[in-house]
PDB file of N, CA and C in Angstrom:
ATOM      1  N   UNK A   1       0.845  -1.172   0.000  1.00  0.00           N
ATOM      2  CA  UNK A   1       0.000   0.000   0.000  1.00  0.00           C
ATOM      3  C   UNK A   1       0.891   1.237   0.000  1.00  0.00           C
ATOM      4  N   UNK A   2       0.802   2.032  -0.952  1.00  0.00           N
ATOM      5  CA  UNK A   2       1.092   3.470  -1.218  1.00  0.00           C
ATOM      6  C   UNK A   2       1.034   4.656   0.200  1.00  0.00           C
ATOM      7  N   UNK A   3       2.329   4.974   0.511  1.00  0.00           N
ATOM      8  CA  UNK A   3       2.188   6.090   1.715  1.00  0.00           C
ATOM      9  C   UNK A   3       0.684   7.200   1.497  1.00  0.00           C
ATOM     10  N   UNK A   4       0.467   7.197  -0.088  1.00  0.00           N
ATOM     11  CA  UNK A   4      -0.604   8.529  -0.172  1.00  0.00           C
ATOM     12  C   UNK A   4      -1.920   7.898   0.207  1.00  0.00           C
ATOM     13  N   UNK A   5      -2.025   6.280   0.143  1.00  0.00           N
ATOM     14  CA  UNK A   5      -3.102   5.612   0.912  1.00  0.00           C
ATOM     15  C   UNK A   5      -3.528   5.858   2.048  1.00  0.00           C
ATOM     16  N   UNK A   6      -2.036   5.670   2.719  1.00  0.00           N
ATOM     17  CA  UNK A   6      -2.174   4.940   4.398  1.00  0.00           C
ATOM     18  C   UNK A   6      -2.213   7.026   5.389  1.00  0.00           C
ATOM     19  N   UNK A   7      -1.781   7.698   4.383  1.00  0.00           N
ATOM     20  CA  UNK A   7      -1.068   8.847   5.440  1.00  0.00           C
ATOM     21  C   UNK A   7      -2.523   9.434   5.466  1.00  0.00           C
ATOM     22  N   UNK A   8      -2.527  10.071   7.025  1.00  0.00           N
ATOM     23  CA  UNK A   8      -4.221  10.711   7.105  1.00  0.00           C
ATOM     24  C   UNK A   8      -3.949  11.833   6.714  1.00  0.00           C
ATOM     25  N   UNK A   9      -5.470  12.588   6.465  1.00  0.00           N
ATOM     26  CA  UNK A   9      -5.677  13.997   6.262  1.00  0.00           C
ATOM     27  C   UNK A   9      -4.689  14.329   7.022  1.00  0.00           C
ATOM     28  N   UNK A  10      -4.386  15.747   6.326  1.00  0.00           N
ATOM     29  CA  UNK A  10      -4.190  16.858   7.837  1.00  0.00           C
ATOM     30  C   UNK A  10      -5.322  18.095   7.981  1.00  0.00           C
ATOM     31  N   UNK A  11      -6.221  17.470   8.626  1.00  0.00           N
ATOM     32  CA  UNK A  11      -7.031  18.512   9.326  1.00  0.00           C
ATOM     33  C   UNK A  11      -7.225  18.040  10.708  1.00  0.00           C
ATOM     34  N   UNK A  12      -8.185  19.502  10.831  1.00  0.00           N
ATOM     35  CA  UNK A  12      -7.688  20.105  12.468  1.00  0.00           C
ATOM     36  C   UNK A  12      -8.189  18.581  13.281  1.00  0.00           C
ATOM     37  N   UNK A  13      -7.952  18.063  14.465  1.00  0.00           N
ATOM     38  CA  UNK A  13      -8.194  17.408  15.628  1.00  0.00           C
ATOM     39  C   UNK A  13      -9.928  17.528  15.349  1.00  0.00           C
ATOM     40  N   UNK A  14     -10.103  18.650  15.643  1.00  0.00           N
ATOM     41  CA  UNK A  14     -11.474  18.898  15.952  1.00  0.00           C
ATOM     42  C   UNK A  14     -12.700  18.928  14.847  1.00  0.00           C
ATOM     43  N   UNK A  15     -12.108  18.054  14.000  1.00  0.00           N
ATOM     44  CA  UNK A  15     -13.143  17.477  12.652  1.00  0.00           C
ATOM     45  C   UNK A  15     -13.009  15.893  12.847  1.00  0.00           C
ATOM     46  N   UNK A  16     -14.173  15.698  12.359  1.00  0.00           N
ATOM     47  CA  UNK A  16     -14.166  14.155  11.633  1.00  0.00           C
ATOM     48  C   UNK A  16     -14.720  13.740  10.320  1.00  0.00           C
ATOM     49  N   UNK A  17     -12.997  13.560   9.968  1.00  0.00           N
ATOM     50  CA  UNK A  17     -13.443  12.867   8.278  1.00  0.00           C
ATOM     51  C   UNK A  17     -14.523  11.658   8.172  1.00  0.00           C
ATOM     52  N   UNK A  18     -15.423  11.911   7.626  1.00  0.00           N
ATOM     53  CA  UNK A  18     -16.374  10.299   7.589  1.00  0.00           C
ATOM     54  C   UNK A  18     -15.910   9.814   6.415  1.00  0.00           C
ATOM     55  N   UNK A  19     -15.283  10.447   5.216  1.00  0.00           N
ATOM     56  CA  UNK A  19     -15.080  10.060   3.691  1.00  0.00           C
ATOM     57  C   UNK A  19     -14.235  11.389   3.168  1.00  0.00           C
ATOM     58  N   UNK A  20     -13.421  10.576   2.323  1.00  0.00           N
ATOM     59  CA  UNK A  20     -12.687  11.471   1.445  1.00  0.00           C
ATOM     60  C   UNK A  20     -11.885  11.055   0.087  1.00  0.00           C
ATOM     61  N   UNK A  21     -11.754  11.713  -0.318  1.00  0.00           N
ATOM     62  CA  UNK A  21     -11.314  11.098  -1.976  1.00  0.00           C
ATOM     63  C   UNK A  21      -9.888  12.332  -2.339  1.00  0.00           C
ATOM     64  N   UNK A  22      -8.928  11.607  -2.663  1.00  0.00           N
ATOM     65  CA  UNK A  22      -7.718  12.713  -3.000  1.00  0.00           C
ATOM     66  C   UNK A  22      -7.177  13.064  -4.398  1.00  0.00           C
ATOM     67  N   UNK A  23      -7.566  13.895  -4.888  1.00  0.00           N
ATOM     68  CA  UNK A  23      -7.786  14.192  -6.008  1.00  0.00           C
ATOM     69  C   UNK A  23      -6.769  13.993  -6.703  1.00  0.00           C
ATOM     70  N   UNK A  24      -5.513  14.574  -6.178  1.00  0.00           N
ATOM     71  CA  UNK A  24      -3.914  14.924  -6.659  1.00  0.00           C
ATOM     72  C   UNK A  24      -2.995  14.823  -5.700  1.00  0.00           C
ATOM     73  N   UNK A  25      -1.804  14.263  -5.692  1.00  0.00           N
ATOM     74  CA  UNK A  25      -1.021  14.314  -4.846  1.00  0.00           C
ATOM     75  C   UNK A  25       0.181  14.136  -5.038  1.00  0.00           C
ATOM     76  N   UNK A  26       0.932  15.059  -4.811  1.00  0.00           N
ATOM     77  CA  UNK A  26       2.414  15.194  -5.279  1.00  0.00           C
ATOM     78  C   UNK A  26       3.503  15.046  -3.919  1.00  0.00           C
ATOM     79  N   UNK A  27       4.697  15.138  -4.465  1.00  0.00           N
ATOM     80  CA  UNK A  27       5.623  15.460  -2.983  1.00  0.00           C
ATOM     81  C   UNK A  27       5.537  16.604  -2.489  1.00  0.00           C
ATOM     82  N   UNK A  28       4.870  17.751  -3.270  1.00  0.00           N
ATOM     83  CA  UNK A  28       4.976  19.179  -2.862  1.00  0.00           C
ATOM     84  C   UNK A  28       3.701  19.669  -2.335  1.00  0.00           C
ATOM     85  N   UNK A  29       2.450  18.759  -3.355  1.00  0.00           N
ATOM     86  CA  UNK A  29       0.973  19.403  -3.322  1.00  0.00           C
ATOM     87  C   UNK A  29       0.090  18.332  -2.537  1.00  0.00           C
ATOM     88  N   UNK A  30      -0.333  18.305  -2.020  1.00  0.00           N
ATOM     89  CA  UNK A  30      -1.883  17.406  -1.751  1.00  0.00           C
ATOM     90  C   UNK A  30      -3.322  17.908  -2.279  1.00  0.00           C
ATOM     91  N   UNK A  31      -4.060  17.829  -3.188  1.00  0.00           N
ATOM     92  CA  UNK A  31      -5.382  18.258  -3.028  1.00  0.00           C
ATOM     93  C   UNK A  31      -6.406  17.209  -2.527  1.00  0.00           C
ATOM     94  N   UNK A  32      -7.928  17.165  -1.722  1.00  0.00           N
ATOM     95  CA  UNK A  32      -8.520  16.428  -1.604  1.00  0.00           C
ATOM     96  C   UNK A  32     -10.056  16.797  -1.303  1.00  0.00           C
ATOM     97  N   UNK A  33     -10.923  16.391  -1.559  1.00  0.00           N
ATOM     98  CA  UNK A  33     -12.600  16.763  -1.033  1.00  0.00           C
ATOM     99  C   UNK A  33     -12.254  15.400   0.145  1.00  0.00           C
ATOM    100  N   UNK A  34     -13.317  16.605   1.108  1.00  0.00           N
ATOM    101  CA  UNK A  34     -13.332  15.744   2.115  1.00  0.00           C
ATOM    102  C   UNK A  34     -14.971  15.672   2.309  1.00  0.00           C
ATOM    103  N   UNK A  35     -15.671  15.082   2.915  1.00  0.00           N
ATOM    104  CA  UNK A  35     -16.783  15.172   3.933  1.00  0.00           C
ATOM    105  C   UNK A  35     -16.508  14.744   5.368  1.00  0.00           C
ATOM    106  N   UNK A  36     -17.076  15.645   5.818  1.00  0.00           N
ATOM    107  CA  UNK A  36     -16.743  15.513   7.169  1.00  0.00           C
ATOM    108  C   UNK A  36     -17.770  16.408   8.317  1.00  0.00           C
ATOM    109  N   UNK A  37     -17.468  16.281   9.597  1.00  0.00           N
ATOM    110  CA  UNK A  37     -18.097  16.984  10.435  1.00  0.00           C
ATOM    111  C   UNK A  37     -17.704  17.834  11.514  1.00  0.00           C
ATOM    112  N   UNK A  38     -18.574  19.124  11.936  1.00  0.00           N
ATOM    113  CA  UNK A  38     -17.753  19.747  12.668  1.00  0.00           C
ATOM    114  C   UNK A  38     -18.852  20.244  13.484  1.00  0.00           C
ATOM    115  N   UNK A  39     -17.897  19.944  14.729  1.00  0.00           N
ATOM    116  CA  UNK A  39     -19.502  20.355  15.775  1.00  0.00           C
ATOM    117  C   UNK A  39     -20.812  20.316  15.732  1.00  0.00           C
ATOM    118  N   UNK A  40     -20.776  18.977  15.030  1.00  0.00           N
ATOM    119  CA  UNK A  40     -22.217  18.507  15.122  1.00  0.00           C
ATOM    120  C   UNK A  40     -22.961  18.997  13.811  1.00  0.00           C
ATOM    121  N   UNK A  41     -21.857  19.795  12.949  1.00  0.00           N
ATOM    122  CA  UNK A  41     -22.224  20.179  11.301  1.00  0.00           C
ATOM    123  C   UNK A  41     -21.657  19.251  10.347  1.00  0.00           C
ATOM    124  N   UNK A  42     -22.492  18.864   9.265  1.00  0.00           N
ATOM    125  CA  UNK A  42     -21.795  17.844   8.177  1.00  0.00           C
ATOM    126  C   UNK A  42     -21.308  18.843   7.364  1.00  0.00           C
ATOM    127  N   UNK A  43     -20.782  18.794   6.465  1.00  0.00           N
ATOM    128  CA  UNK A  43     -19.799  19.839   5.282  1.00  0.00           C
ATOM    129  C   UNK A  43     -18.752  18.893   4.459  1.00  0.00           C
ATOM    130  N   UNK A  44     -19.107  19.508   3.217  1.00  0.00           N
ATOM    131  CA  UNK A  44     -17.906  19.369   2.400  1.00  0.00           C
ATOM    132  C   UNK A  44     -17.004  20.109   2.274  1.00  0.00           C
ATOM    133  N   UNK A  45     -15.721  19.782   2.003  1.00  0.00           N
ATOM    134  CA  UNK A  45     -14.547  20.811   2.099  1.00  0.00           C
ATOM    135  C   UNK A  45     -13.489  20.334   1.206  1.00  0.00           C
ATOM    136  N   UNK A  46     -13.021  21.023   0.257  1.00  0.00           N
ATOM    137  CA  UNK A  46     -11.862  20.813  -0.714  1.00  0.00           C
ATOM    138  C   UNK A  46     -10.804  21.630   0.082  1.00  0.00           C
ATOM    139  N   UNK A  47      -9.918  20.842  -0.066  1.00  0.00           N
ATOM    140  CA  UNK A  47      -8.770  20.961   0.855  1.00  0.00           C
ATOM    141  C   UNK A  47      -7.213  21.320  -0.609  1.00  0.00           C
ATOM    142  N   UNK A  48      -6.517  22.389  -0.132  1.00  0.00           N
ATOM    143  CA  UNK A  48      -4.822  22.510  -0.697  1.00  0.00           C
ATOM    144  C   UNK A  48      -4.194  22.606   0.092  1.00  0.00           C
ATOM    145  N   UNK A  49      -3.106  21.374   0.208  1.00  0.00           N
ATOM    146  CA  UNK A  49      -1.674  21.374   1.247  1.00  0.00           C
ATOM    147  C   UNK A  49      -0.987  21.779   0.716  1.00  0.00           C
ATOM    148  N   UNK A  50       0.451  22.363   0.863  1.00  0.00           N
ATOM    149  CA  UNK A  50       1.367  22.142   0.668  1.00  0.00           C
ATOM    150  C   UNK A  50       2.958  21.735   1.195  1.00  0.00           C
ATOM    151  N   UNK A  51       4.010  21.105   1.345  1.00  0.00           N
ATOM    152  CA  UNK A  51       4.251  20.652   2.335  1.00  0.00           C
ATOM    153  C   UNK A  51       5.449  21.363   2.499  1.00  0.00           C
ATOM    154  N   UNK A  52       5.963  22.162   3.752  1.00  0.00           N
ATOM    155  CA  UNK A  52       6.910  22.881   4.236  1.00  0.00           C
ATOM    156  C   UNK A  52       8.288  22.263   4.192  1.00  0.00           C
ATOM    157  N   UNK A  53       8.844  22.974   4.509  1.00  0.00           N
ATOM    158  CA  UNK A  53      10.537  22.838   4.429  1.00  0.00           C
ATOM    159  C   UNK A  53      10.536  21.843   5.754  1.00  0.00           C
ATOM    160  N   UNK A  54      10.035  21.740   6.865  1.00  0.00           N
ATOM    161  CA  UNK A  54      10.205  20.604   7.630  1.00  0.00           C
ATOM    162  C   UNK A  54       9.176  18.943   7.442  1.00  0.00           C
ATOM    163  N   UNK A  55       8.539  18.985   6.210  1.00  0.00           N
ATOM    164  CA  UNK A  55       8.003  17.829   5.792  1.00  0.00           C
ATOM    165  C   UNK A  55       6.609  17.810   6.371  1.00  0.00           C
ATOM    166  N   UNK A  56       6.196  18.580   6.721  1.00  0.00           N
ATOM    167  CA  UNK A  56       4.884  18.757   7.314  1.00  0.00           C
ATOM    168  C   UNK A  56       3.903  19.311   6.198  1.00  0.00           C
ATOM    169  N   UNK A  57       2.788  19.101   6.572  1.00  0.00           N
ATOM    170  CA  UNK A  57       1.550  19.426   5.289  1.00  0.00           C
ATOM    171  C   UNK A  57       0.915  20.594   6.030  1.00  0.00           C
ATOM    172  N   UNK A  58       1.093  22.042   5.323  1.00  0.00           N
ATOM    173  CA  UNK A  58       0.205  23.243   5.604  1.00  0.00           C
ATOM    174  C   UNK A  58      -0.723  23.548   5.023  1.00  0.00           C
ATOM    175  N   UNK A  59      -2.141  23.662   5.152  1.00  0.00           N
ATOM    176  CA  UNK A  59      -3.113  23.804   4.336  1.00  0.00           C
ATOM    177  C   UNK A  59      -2.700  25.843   4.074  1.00  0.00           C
ATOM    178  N   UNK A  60      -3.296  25.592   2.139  1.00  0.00           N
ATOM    179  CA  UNK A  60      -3.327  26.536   1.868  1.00  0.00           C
ATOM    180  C   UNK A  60      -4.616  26.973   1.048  1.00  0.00           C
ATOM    181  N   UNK A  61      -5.366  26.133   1.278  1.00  0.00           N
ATOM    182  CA  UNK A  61      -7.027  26.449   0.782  1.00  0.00           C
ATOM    183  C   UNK A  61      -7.825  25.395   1.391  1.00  0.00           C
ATOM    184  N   UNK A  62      -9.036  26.415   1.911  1.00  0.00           N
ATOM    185  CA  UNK A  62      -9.836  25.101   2.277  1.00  0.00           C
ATOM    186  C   UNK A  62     -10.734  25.893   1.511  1.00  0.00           C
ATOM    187  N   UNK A  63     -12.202  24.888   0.715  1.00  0.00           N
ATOM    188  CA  UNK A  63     -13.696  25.660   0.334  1.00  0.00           C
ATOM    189  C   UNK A  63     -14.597  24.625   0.912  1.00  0.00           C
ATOM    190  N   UNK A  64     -15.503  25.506   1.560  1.00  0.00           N
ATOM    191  CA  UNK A  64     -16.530  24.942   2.280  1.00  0.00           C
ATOM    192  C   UNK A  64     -17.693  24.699   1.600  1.00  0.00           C
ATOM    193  N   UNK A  65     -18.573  23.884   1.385  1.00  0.00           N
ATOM    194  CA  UNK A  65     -20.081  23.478   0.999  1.00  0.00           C
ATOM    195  C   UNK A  65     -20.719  23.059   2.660  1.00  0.00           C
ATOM    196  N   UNK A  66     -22.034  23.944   2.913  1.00  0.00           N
ATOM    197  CA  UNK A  66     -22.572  23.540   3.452  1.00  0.00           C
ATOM    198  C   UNK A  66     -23.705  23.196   3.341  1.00  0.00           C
ATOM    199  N   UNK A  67     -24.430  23.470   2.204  1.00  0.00           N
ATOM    200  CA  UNK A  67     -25.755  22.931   1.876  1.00  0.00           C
ATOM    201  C   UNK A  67     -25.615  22.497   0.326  1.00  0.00           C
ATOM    202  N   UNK A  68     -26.630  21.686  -0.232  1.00  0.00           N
ATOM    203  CA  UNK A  68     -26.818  21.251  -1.281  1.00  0.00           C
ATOM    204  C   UNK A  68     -26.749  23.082  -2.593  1.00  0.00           C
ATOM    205  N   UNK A  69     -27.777  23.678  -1.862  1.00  0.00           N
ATOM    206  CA  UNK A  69     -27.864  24.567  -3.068  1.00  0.00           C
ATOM    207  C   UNK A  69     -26.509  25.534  -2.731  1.00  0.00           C
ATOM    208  N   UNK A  70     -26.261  25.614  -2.004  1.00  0.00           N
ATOM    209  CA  UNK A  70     -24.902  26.669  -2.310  1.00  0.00           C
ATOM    210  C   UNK A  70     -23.905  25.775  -3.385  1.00  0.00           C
ATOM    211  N   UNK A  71     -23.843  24.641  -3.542  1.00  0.00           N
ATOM    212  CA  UNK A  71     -23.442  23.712  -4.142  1.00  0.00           C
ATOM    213  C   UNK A  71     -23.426  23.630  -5.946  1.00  0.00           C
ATOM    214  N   UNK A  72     -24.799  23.982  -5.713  1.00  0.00           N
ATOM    215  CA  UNK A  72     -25.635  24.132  -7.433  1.00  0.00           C
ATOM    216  C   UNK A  72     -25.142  25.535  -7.637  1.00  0.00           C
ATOM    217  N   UNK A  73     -25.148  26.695  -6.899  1.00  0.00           N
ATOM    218  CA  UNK A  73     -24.535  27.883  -7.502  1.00  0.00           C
ATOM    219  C   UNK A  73     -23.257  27.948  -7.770  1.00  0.00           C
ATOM    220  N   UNK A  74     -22.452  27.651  -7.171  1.00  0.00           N
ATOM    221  CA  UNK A  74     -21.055  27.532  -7.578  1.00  0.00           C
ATOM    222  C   UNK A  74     -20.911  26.518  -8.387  1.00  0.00           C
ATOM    223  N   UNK A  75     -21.438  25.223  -8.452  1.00  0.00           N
ATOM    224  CA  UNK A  75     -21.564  24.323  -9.551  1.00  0.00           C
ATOM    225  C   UNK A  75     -21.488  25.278 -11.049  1.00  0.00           C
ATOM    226  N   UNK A  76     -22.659  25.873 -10.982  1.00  0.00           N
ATOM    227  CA  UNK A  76     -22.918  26.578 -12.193  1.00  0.00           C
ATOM    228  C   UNK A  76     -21.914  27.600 -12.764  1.00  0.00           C
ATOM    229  N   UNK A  77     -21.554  28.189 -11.569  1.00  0.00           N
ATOM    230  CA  UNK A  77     -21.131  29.553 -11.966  1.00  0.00           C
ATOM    231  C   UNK A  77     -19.568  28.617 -12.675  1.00  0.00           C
ATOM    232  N   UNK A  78     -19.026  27.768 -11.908  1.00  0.00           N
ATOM    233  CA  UNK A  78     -17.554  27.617 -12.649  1.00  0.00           C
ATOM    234  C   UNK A  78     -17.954  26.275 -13.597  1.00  0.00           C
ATOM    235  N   UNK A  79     -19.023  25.852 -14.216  1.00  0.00           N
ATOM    236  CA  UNK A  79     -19.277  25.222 -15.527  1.00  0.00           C
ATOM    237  C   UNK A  79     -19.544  26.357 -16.624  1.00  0.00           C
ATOM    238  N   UNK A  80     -19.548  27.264 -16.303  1.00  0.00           N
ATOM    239  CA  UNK A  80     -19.792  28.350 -17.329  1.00  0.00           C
ATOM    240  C   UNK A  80     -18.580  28.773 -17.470  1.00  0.00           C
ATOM    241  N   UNK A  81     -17.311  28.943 -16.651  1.00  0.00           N
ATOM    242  CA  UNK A  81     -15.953  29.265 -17.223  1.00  0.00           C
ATOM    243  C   UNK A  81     -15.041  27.820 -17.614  1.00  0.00           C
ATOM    244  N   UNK A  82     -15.717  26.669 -17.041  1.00  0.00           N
ATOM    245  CA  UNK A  82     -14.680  25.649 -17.830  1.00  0.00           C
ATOM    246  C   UNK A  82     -15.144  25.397 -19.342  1.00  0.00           C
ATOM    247  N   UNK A  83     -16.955  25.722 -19.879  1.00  0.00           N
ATOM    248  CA  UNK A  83     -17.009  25.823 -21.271  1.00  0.00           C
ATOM    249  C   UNK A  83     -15.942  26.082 -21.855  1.00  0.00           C
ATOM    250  N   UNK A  84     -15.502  27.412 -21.602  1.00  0.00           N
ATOM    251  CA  UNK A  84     -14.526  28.154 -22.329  1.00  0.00           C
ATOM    252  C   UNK A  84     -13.299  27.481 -22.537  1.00  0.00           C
ATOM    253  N   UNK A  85     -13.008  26.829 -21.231  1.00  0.00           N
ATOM    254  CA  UNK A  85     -11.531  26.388 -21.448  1.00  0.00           C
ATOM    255  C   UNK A  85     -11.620  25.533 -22.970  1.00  0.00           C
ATOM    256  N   UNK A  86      -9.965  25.116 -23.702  1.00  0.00           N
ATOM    257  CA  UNK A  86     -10.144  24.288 -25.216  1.00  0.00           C
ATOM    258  C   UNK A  86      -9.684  22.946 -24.805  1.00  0.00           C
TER     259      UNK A  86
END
């Protein structure tokens, strides 16, 4: 089994991952959607590490979903700029 298998998130103590899927993962980058919970809130969260000069993983983006329709608006809004991409 692959270290990018076995190694956990790095988020805070005070979450619990129930599921997560890692999108990309480099020696430098981690990206990943997580679901998870926080104080008794469920949420999705796309997560960017990157990992410091002492080998440690610093998050440098988190985006939060907390409901379905905030979900569908941002859904939308960035399917209308990846059209564009060629």
């Amino acid at each position: 089994m692959s270290n990018q298998m076995t190694e956990k998130l790095p988020v805070s103590d005070k979450l619990t991952v129930l599921n997560s899927e890692t999108l990309y993962k480099t020696a430098k980058w981690w990206c990943a959607v997580t679901y998870l919970e926080s104080y008794g809130r469920k949420q999705v969260a796309v997560y960017l590490w990157i990992k410091n000069k002492t080998g440690k993983w610093r998050r440098t983006m988190k985006f939060i979903v907390y409901r379905k329709q905030d979900w569908e608006r941002t859904k939308n809004a960035v399917e209308k700029f990846v059209q564009q991409l060629p």
